[in-house]
PDB file of N, CA and C in Angstrom:
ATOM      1  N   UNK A   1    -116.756  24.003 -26.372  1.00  0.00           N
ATOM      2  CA  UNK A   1    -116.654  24.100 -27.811  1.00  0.00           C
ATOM      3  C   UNK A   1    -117.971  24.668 -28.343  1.00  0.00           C
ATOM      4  N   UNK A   2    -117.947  25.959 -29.463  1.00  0.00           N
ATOM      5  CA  UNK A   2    -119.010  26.150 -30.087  1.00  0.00           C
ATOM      6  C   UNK A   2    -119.465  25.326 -31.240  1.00  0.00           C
ATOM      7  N   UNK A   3    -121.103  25.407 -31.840  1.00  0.00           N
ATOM      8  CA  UNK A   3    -121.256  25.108 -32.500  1.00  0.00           C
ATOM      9  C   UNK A   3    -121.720  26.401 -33.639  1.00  0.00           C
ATOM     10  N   UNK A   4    -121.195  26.644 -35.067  1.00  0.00           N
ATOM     11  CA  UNK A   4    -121.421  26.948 -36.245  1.00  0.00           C
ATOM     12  C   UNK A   4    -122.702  26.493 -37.261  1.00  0.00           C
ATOM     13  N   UNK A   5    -123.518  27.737 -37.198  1.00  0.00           N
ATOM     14  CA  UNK A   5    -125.005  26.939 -38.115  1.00  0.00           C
ATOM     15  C   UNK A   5    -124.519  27.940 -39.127  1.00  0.00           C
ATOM     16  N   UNK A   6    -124.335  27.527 -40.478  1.00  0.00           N
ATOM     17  CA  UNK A   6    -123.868  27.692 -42.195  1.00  0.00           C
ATOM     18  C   UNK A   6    -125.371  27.520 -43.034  1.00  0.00           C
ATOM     19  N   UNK A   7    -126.120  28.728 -43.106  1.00  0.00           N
ATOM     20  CA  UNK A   7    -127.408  28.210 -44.088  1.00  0.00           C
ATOM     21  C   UNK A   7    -126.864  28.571 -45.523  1.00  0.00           C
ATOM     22  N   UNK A   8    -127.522  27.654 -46.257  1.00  0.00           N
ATOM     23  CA  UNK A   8    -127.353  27.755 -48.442  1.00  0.00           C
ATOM     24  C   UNK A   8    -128.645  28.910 -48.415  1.00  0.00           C
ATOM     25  N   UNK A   9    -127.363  30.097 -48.684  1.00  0.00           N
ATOM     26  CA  UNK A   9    -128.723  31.404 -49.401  1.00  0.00           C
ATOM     27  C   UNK A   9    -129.382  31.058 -50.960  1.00  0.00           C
ATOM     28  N   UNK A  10    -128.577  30.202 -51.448  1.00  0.00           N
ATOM     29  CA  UNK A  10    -129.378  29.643 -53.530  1.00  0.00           C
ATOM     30  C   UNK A  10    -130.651  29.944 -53.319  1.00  0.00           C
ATOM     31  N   UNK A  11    -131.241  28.943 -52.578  1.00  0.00           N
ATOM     32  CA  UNK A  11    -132.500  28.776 -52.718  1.00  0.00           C
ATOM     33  C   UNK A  11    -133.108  28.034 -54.294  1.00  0.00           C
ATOM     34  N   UNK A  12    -134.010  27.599 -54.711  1.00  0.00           N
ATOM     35  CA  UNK A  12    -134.416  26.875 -55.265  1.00  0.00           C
ATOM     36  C   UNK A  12    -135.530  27.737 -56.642  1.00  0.00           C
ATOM     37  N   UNK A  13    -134.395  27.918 -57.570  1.00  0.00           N
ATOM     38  CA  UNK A  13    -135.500  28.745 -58.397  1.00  0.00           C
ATOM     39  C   UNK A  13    -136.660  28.055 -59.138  1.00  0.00           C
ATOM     40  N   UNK A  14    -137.722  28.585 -59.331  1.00  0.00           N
ATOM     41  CA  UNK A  14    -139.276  27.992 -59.840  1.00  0.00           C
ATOM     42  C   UNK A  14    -138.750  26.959 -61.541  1.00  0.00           C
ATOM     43  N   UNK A  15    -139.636  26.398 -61.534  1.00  0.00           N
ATOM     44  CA  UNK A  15    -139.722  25.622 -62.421  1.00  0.00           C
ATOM     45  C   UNK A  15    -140.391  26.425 -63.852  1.00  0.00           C
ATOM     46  N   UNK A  16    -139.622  26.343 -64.772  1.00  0.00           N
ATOM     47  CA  UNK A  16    -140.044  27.286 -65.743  1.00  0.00           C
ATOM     48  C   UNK A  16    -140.049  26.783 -67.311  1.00  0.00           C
ATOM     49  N   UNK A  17    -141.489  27.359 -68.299  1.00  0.00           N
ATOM     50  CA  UNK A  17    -141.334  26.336 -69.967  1.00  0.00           C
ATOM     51  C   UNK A  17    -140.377  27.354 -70.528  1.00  0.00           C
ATOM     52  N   UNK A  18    -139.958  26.479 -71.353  1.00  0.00           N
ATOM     53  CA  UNK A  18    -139.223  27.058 -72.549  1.00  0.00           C
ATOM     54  C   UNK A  18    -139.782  27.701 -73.435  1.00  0.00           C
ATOM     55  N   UNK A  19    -139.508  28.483 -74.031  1.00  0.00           N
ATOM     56  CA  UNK A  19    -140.051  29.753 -75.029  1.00  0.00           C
ATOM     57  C   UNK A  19    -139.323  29.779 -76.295  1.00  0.00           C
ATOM     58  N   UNK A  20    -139.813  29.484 -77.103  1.00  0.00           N
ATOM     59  CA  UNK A  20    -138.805  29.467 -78.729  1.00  0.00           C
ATOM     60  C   UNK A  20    -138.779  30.982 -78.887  1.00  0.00           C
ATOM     61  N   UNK A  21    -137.126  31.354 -79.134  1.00  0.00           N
ATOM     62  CA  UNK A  21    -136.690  32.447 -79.719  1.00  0.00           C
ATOM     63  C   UNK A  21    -137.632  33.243 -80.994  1.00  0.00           C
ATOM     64  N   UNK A  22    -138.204  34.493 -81.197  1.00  0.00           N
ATOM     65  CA  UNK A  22    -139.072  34.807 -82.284  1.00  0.00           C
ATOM     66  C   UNK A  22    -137.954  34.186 -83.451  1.00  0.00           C
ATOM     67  N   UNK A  23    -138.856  34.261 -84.590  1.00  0.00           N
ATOM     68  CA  UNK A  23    -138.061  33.655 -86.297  1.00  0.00           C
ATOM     69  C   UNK A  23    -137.470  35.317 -86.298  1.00  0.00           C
ATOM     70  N   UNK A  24    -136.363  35.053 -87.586  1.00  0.00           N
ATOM     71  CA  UNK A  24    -135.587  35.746 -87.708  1.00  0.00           C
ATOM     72  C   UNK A  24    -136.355  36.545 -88.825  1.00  0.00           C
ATOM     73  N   UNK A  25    -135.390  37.715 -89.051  1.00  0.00           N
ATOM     74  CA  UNK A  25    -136.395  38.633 -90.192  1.00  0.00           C
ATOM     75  C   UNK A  25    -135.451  38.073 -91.549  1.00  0.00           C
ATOM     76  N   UNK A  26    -135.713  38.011 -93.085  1.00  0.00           N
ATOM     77  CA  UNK A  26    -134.787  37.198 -93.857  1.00  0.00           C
ATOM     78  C   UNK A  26    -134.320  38.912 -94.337  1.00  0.00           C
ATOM     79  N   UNK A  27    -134.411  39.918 -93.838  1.00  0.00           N
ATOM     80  CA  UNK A  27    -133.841  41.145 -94.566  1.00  0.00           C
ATOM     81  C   UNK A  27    -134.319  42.293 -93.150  1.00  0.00           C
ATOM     82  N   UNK A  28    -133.571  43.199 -93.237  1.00  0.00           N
ATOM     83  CA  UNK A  28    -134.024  44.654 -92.443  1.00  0.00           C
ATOM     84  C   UNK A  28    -134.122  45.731 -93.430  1.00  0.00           C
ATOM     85  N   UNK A  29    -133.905  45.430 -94.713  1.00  0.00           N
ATOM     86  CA  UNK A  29    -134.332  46.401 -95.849  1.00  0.00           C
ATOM     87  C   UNK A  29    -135.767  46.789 -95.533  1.00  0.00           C
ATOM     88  N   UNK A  30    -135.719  47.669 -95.625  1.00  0.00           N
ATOM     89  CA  UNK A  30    -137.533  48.674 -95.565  1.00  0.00           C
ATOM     90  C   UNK A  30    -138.206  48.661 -94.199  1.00  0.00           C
ATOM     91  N   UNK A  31    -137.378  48.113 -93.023  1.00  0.00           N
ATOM     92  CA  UNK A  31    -138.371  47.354 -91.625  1.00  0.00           C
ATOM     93  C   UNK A  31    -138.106  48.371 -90.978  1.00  0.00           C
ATOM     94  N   UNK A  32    -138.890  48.398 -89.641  1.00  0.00           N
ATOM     95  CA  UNK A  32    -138.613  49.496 -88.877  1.00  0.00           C
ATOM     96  C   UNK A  32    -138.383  48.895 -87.307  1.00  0.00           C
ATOM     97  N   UNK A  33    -137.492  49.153 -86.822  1.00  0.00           N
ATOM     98  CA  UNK A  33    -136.267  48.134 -85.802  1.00  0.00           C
ATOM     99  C   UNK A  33    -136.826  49.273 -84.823  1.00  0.00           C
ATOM    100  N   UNK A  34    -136.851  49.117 -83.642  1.00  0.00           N
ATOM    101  CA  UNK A  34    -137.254  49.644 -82.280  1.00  0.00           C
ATOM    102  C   UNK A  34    -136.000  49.002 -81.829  1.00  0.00           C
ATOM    103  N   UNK A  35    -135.618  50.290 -81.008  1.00  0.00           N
ATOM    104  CA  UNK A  35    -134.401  50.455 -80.250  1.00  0.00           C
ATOM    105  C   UNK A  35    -135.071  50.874 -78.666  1.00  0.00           C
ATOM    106  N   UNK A  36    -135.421  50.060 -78.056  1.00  0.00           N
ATOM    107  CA  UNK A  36    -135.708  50.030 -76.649  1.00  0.00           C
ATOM    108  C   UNK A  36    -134.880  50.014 -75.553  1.00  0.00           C
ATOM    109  N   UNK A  37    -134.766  51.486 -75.221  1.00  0.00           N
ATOM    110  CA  UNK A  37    -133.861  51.992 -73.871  1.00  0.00           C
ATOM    111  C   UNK A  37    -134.824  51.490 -72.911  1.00  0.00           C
ATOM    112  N   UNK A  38    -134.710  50.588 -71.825  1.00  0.00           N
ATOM    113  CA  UNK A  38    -134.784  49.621 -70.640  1.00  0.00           C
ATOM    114  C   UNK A  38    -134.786  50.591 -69.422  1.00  0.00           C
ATOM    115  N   UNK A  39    -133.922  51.731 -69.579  1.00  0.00           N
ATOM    116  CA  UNK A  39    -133.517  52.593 -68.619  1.00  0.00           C
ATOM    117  C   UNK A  39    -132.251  51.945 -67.205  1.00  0.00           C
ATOM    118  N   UNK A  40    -132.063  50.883 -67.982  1.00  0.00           N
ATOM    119  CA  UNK A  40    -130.810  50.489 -66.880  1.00  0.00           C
ATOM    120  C   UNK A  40    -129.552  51.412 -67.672  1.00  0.00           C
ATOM    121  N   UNK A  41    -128.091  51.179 -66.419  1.00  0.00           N
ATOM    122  CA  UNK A  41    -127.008  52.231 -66.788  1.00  0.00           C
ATOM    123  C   UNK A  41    -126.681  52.729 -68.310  1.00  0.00           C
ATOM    124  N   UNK A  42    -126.648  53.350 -68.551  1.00  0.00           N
ATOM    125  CA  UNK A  42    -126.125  53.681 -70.390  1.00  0.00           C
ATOM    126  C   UNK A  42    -126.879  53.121 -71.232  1.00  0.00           C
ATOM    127  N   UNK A  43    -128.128  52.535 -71.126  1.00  0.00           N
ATOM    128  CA  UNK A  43    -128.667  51.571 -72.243  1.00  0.00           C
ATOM    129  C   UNK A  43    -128.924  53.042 -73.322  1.00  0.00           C
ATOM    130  N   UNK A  44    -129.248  54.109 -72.574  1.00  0.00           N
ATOM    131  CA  UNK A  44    -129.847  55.083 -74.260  1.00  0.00           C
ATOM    132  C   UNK A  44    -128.315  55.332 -74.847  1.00  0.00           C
ATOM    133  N   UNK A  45    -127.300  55.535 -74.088  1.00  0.00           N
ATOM    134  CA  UNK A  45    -125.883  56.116 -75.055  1.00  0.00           C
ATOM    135  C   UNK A  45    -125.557  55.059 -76.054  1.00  0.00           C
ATOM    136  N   UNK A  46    -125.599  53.806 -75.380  1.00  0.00           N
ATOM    137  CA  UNK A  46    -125.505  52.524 -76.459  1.00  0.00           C
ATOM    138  C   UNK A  46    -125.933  52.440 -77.005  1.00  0.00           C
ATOM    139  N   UNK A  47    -127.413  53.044 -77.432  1.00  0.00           N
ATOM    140  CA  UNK A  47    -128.943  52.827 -78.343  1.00  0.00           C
ATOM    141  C   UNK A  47    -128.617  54.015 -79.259  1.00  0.00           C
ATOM    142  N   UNK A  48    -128.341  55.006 -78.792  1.00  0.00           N
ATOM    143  CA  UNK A  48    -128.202  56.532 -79.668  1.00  0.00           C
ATOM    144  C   UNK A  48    -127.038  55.985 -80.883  1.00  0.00           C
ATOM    145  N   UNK A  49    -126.140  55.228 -80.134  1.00  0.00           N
ATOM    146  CA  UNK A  49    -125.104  54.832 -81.355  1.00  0.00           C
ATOM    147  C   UNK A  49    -125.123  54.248 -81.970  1.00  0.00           C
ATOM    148  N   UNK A  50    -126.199  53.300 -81.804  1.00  0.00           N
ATOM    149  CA  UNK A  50    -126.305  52.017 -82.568  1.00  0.00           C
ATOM    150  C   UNK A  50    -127.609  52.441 -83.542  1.00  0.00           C
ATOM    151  N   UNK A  51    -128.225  53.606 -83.406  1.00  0.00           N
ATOM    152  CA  UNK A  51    -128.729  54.144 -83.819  1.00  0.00           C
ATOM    153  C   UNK A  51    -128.249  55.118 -85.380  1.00  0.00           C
ATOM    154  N   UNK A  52    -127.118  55.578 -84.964  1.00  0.00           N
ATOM    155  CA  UNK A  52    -126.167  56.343 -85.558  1.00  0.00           C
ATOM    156  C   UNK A  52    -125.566  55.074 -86.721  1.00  0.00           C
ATOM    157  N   UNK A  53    -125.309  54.096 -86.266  1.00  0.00           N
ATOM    158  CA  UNK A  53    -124.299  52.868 -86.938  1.00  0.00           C
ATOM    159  C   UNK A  53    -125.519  52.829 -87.934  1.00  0.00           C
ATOM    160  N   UNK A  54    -127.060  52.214 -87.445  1.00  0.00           N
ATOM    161  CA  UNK A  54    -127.694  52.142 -88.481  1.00  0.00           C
ATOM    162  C   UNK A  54    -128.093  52.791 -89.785  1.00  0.00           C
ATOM    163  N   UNK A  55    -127.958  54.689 -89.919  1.00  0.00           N
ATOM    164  CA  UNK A  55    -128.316  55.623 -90.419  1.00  0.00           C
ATOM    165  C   UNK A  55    -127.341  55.695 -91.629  1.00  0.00           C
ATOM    166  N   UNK A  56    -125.713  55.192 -90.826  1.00  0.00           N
ATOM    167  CA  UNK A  56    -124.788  55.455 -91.589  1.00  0.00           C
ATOM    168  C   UNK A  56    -124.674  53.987 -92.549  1.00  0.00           C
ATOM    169  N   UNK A  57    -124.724  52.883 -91.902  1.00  0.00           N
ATOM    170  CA  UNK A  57    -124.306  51.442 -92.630  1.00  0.00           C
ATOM    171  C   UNK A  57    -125.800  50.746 -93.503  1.00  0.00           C
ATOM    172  N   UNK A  58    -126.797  51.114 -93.183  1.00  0.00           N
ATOM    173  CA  UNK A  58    -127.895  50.649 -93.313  1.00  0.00           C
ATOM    174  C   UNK A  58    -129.251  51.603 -93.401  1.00  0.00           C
ATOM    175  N   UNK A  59    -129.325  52.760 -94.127  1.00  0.00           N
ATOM    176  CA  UNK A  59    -130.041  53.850 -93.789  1.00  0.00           C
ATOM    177  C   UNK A  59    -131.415  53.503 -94.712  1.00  0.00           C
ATOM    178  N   UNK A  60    -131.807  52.205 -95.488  1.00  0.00           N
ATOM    179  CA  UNK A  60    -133.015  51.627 -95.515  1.00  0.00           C
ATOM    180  C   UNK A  60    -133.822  51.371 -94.410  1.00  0.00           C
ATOM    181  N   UNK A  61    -133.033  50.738 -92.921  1.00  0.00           N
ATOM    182  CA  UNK A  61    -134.329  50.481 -91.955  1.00  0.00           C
ATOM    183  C   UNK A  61    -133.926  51.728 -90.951  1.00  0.00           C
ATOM    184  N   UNK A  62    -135.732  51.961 -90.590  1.00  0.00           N
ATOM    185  CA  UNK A  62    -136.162  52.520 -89.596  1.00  0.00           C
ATOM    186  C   UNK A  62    -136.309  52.486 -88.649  1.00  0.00           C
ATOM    187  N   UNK A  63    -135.151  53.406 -87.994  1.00  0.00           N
ATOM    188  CA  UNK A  63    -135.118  53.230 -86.618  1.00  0.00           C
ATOM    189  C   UNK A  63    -135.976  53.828 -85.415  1.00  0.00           C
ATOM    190  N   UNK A  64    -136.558  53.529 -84.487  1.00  0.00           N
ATOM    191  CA  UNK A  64    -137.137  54.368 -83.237  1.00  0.00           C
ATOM    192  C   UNK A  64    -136.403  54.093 -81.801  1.00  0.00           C
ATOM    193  N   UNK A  65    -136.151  55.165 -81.681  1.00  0.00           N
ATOM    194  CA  UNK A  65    -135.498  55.071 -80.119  1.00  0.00           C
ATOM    195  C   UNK A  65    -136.718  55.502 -79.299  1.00  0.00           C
ATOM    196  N   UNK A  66    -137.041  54.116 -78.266  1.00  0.00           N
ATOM    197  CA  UNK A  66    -137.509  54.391 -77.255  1.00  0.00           C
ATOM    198  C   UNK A  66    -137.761  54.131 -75.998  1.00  0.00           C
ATOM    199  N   UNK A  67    -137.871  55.074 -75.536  1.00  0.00           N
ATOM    200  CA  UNK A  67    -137.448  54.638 -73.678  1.00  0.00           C
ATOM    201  C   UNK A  67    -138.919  53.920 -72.884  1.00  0.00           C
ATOM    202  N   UNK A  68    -138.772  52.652 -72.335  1.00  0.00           N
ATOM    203  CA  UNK A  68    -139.995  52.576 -71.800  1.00  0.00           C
ATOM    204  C   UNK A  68    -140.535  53.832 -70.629  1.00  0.00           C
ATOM    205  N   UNK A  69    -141.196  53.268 -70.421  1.00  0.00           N
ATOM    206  CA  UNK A  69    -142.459  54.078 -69.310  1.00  0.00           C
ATOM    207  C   UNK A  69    -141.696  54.863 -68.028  1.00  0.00           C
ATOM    208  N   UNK A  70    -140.915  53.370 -67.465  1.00  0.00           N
ATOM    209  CA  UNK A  70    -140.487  53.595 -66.258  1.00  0.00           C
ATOM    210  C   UNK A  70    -139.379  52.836 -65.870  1.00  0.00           C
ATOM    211  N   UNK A  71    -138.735  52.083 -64.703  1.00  0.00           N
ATOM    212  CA  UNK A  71    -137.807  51.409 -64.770  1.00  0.00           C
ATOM    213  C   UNK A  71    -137.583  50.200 -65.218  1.00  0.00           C
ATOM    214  N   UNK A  72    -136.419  49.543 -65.360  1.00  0.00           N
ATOM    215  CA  UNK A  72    -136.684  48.233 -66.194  1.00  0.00           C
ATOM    216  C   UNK A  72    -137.792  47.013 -65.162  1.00  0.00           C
ATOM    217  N   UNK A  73    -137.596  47.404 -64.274  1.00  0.00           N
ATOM    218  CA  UNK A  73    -138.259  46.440 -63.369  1.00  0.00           C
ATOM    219  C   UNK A  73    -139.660  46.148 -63.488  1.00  0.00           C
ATOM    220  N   UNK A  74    -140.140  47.404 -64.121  1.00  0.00           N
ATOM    221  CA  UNK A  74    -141.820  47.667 -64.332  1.00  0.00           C
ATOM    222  C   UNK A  74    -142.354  47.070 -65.958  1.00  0.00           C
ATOM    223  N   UNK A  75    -143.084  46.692 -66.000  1.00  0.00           N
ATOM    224  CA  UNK A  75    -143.608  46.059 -67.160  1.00  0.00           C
ATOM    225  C   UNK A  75    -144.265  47.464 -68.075  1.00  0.00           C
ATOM    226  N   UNK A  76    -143.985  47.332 -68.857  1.00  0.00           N
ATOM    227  CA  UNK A  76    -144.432  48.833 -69.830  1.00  0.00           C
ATOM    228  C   UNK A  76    -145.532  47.833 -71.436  1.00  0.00           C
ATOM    229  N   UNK A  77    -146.509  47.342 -71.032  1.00  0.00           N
ATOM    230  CA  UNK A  77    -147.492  47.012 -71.567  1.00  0.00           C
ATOM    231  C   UNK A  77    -147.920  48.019 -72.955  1.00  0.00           C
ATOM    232  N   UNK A  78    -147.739  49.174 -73.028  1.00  0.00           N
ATOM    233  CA  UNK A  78    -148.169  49.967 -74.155  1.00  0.00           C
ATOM    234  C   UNK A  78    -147.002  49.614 -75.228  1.00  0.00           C
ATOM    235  N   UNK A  79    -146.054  50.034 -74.254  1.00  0.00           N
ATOM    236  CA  UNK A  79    -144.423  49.953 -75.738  1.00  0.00           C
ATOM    237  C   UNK A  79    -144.694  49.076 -76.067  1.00  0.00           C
ATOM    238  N   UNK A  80    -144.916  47.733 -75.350  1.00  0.00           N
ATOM    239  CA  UNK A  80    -144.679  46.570 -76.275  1.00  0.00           C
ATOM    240  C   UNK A  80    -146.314  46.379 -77.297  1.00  0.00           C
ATOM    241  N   UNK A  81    -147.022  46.864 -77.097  1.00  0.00           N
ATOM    242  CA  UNK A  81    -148.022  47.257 -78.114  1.00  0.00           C
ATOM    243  C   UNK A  81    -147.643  47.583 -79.195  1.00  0.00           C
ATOM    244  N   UNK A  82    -146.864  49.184 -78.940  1.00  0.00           N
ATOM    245  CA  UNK A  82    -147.038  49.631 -80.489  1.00  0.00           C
ATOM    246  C   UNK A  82    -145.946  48.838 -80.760  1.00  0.00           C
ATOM    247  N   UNK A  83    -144.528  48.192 -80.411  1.00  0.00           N
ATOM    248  CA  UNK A  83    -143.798  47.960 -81.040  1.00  0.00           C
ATOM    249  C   UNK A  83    -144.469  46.606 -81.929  1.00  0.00           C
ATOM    250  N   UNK A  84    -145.359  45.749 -81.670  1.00  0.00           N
ATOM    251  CA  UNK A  84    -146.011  45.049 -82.385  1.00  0.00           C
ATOM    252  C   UNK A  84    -146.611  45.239 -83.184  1.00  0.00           C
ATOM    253  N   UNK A  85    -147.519  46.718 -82.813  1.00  0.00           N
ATOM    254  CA  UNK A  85    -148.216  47.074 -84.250  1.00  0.00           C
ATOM    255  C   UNK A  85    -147.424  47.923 -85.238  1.00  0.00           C
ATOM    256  N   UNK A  86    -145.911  48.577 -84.715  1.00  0.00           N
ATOM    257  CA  UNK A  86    -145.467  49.495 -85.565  1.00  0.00           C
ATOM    258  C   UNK A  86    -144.270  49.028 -86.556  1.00  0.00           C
ATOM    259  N   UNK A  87    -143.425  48.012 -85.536  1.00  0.00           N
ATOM    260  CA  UNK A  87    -142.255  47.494 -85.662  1.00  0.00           C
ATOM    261  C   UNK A  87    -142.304  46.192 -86.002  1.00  0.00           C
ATOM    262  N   UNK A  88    -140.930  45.860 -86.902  1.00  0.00           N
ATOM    263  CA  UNK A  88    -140.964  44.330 -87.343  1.00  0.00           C
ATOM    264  C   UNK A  88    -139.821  43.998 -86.749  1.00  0.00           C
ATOM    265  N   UNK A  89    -139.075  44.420 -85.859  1.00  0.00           N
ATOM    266  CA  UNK A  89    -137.995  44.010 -85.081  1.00  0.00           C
ATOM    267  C   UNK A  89    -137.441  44.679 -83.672  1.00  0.00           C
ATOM    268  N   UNK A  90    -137.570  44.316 -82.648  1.00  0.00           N
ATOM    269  CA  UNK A  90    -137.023  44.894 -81.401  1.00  0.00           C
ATOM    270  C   UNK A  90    -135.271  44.743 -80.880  1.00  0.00           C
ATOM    271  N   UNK A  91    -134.402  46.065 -80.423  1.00  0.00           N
ATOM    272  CA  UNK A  91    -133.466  45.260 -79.819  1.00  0.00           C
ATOM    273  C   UNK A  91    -133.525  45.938 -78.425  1.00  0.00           C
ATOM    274  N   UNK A  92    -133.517  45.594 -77.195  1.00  0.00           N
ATOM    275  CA  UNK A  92    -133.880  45.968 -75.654  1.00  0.00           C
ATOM    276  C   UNK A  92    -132.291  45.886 -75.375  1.00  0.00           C
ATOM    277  N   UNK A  93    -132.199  47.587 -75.150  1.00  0.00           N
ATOM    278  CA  UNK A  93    -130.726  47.646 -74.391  1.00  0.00           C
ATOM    279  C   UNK A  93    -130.955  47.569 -72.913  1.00  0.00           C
ATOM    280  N   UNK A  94    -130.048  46.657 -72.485  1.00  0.00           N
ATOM    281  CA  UNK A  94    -130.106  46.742 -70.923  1.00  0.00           C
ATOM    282  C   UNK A  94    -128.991  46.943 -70.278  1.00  0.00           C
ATOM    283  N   UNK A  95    -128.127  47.910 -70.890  1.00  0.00           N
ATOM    284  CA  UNK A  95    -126.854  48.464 -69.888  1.00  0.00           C
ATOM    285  C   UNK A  95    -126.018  48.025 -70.192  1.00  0.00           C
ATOM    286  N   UNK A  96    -124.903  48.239 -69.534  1.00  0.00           N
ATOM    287  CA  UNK A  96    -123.646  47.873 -69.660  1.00  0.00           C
ATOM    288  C   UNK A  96    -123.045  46.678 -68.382  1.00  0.00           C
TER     289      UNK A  96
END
């Protein structure tokens, strides 16, 4: 008779704090919203439109479409700069 060795691939993810969600904006009248393509599948076609939705439904806030640096995997340290110094709201498309 054989014996069967069955290992658990889970593994044990790190222990991690909680992070309060940023506060909400009480208006997007006059703000300027960063539309951050991630560069995962379709995130800019989804961004270009939602881009488009804004111009047409909401053409007070300012939109910027922009693509980080490099892949989503890589930390892009500048974007999130200016979007702090430029922008009062981020939305990060990450694909479909």
């Amino acid at each position: 008779m054989s014996t069967l060795t069955v290992l658990d691939p889970t593994g044990y993810p790190p222990k991690i704090a909680a992070k309060a969600l940023a506060p909400r904006l009480d208006t997007l009248n006059g703000r300027t919203v960063y539309l951050v393509d991630c560069r995962f599948d379709d995130s800019d076609i989804f961004l270009a439109q939602m881009q488009a939705w804004f111009a047409e439904h909401m053409p007070s806030v300012k939109t910027v479409l922009k693509r980080i640096s490099s892949v989503y995997l890589v930390d892009d340290p500048k974007t999130w700069e200016e979007i702090k110094a430029r922008g009062h709201a981020a939305i990060l498309g990450v694909g479909h």
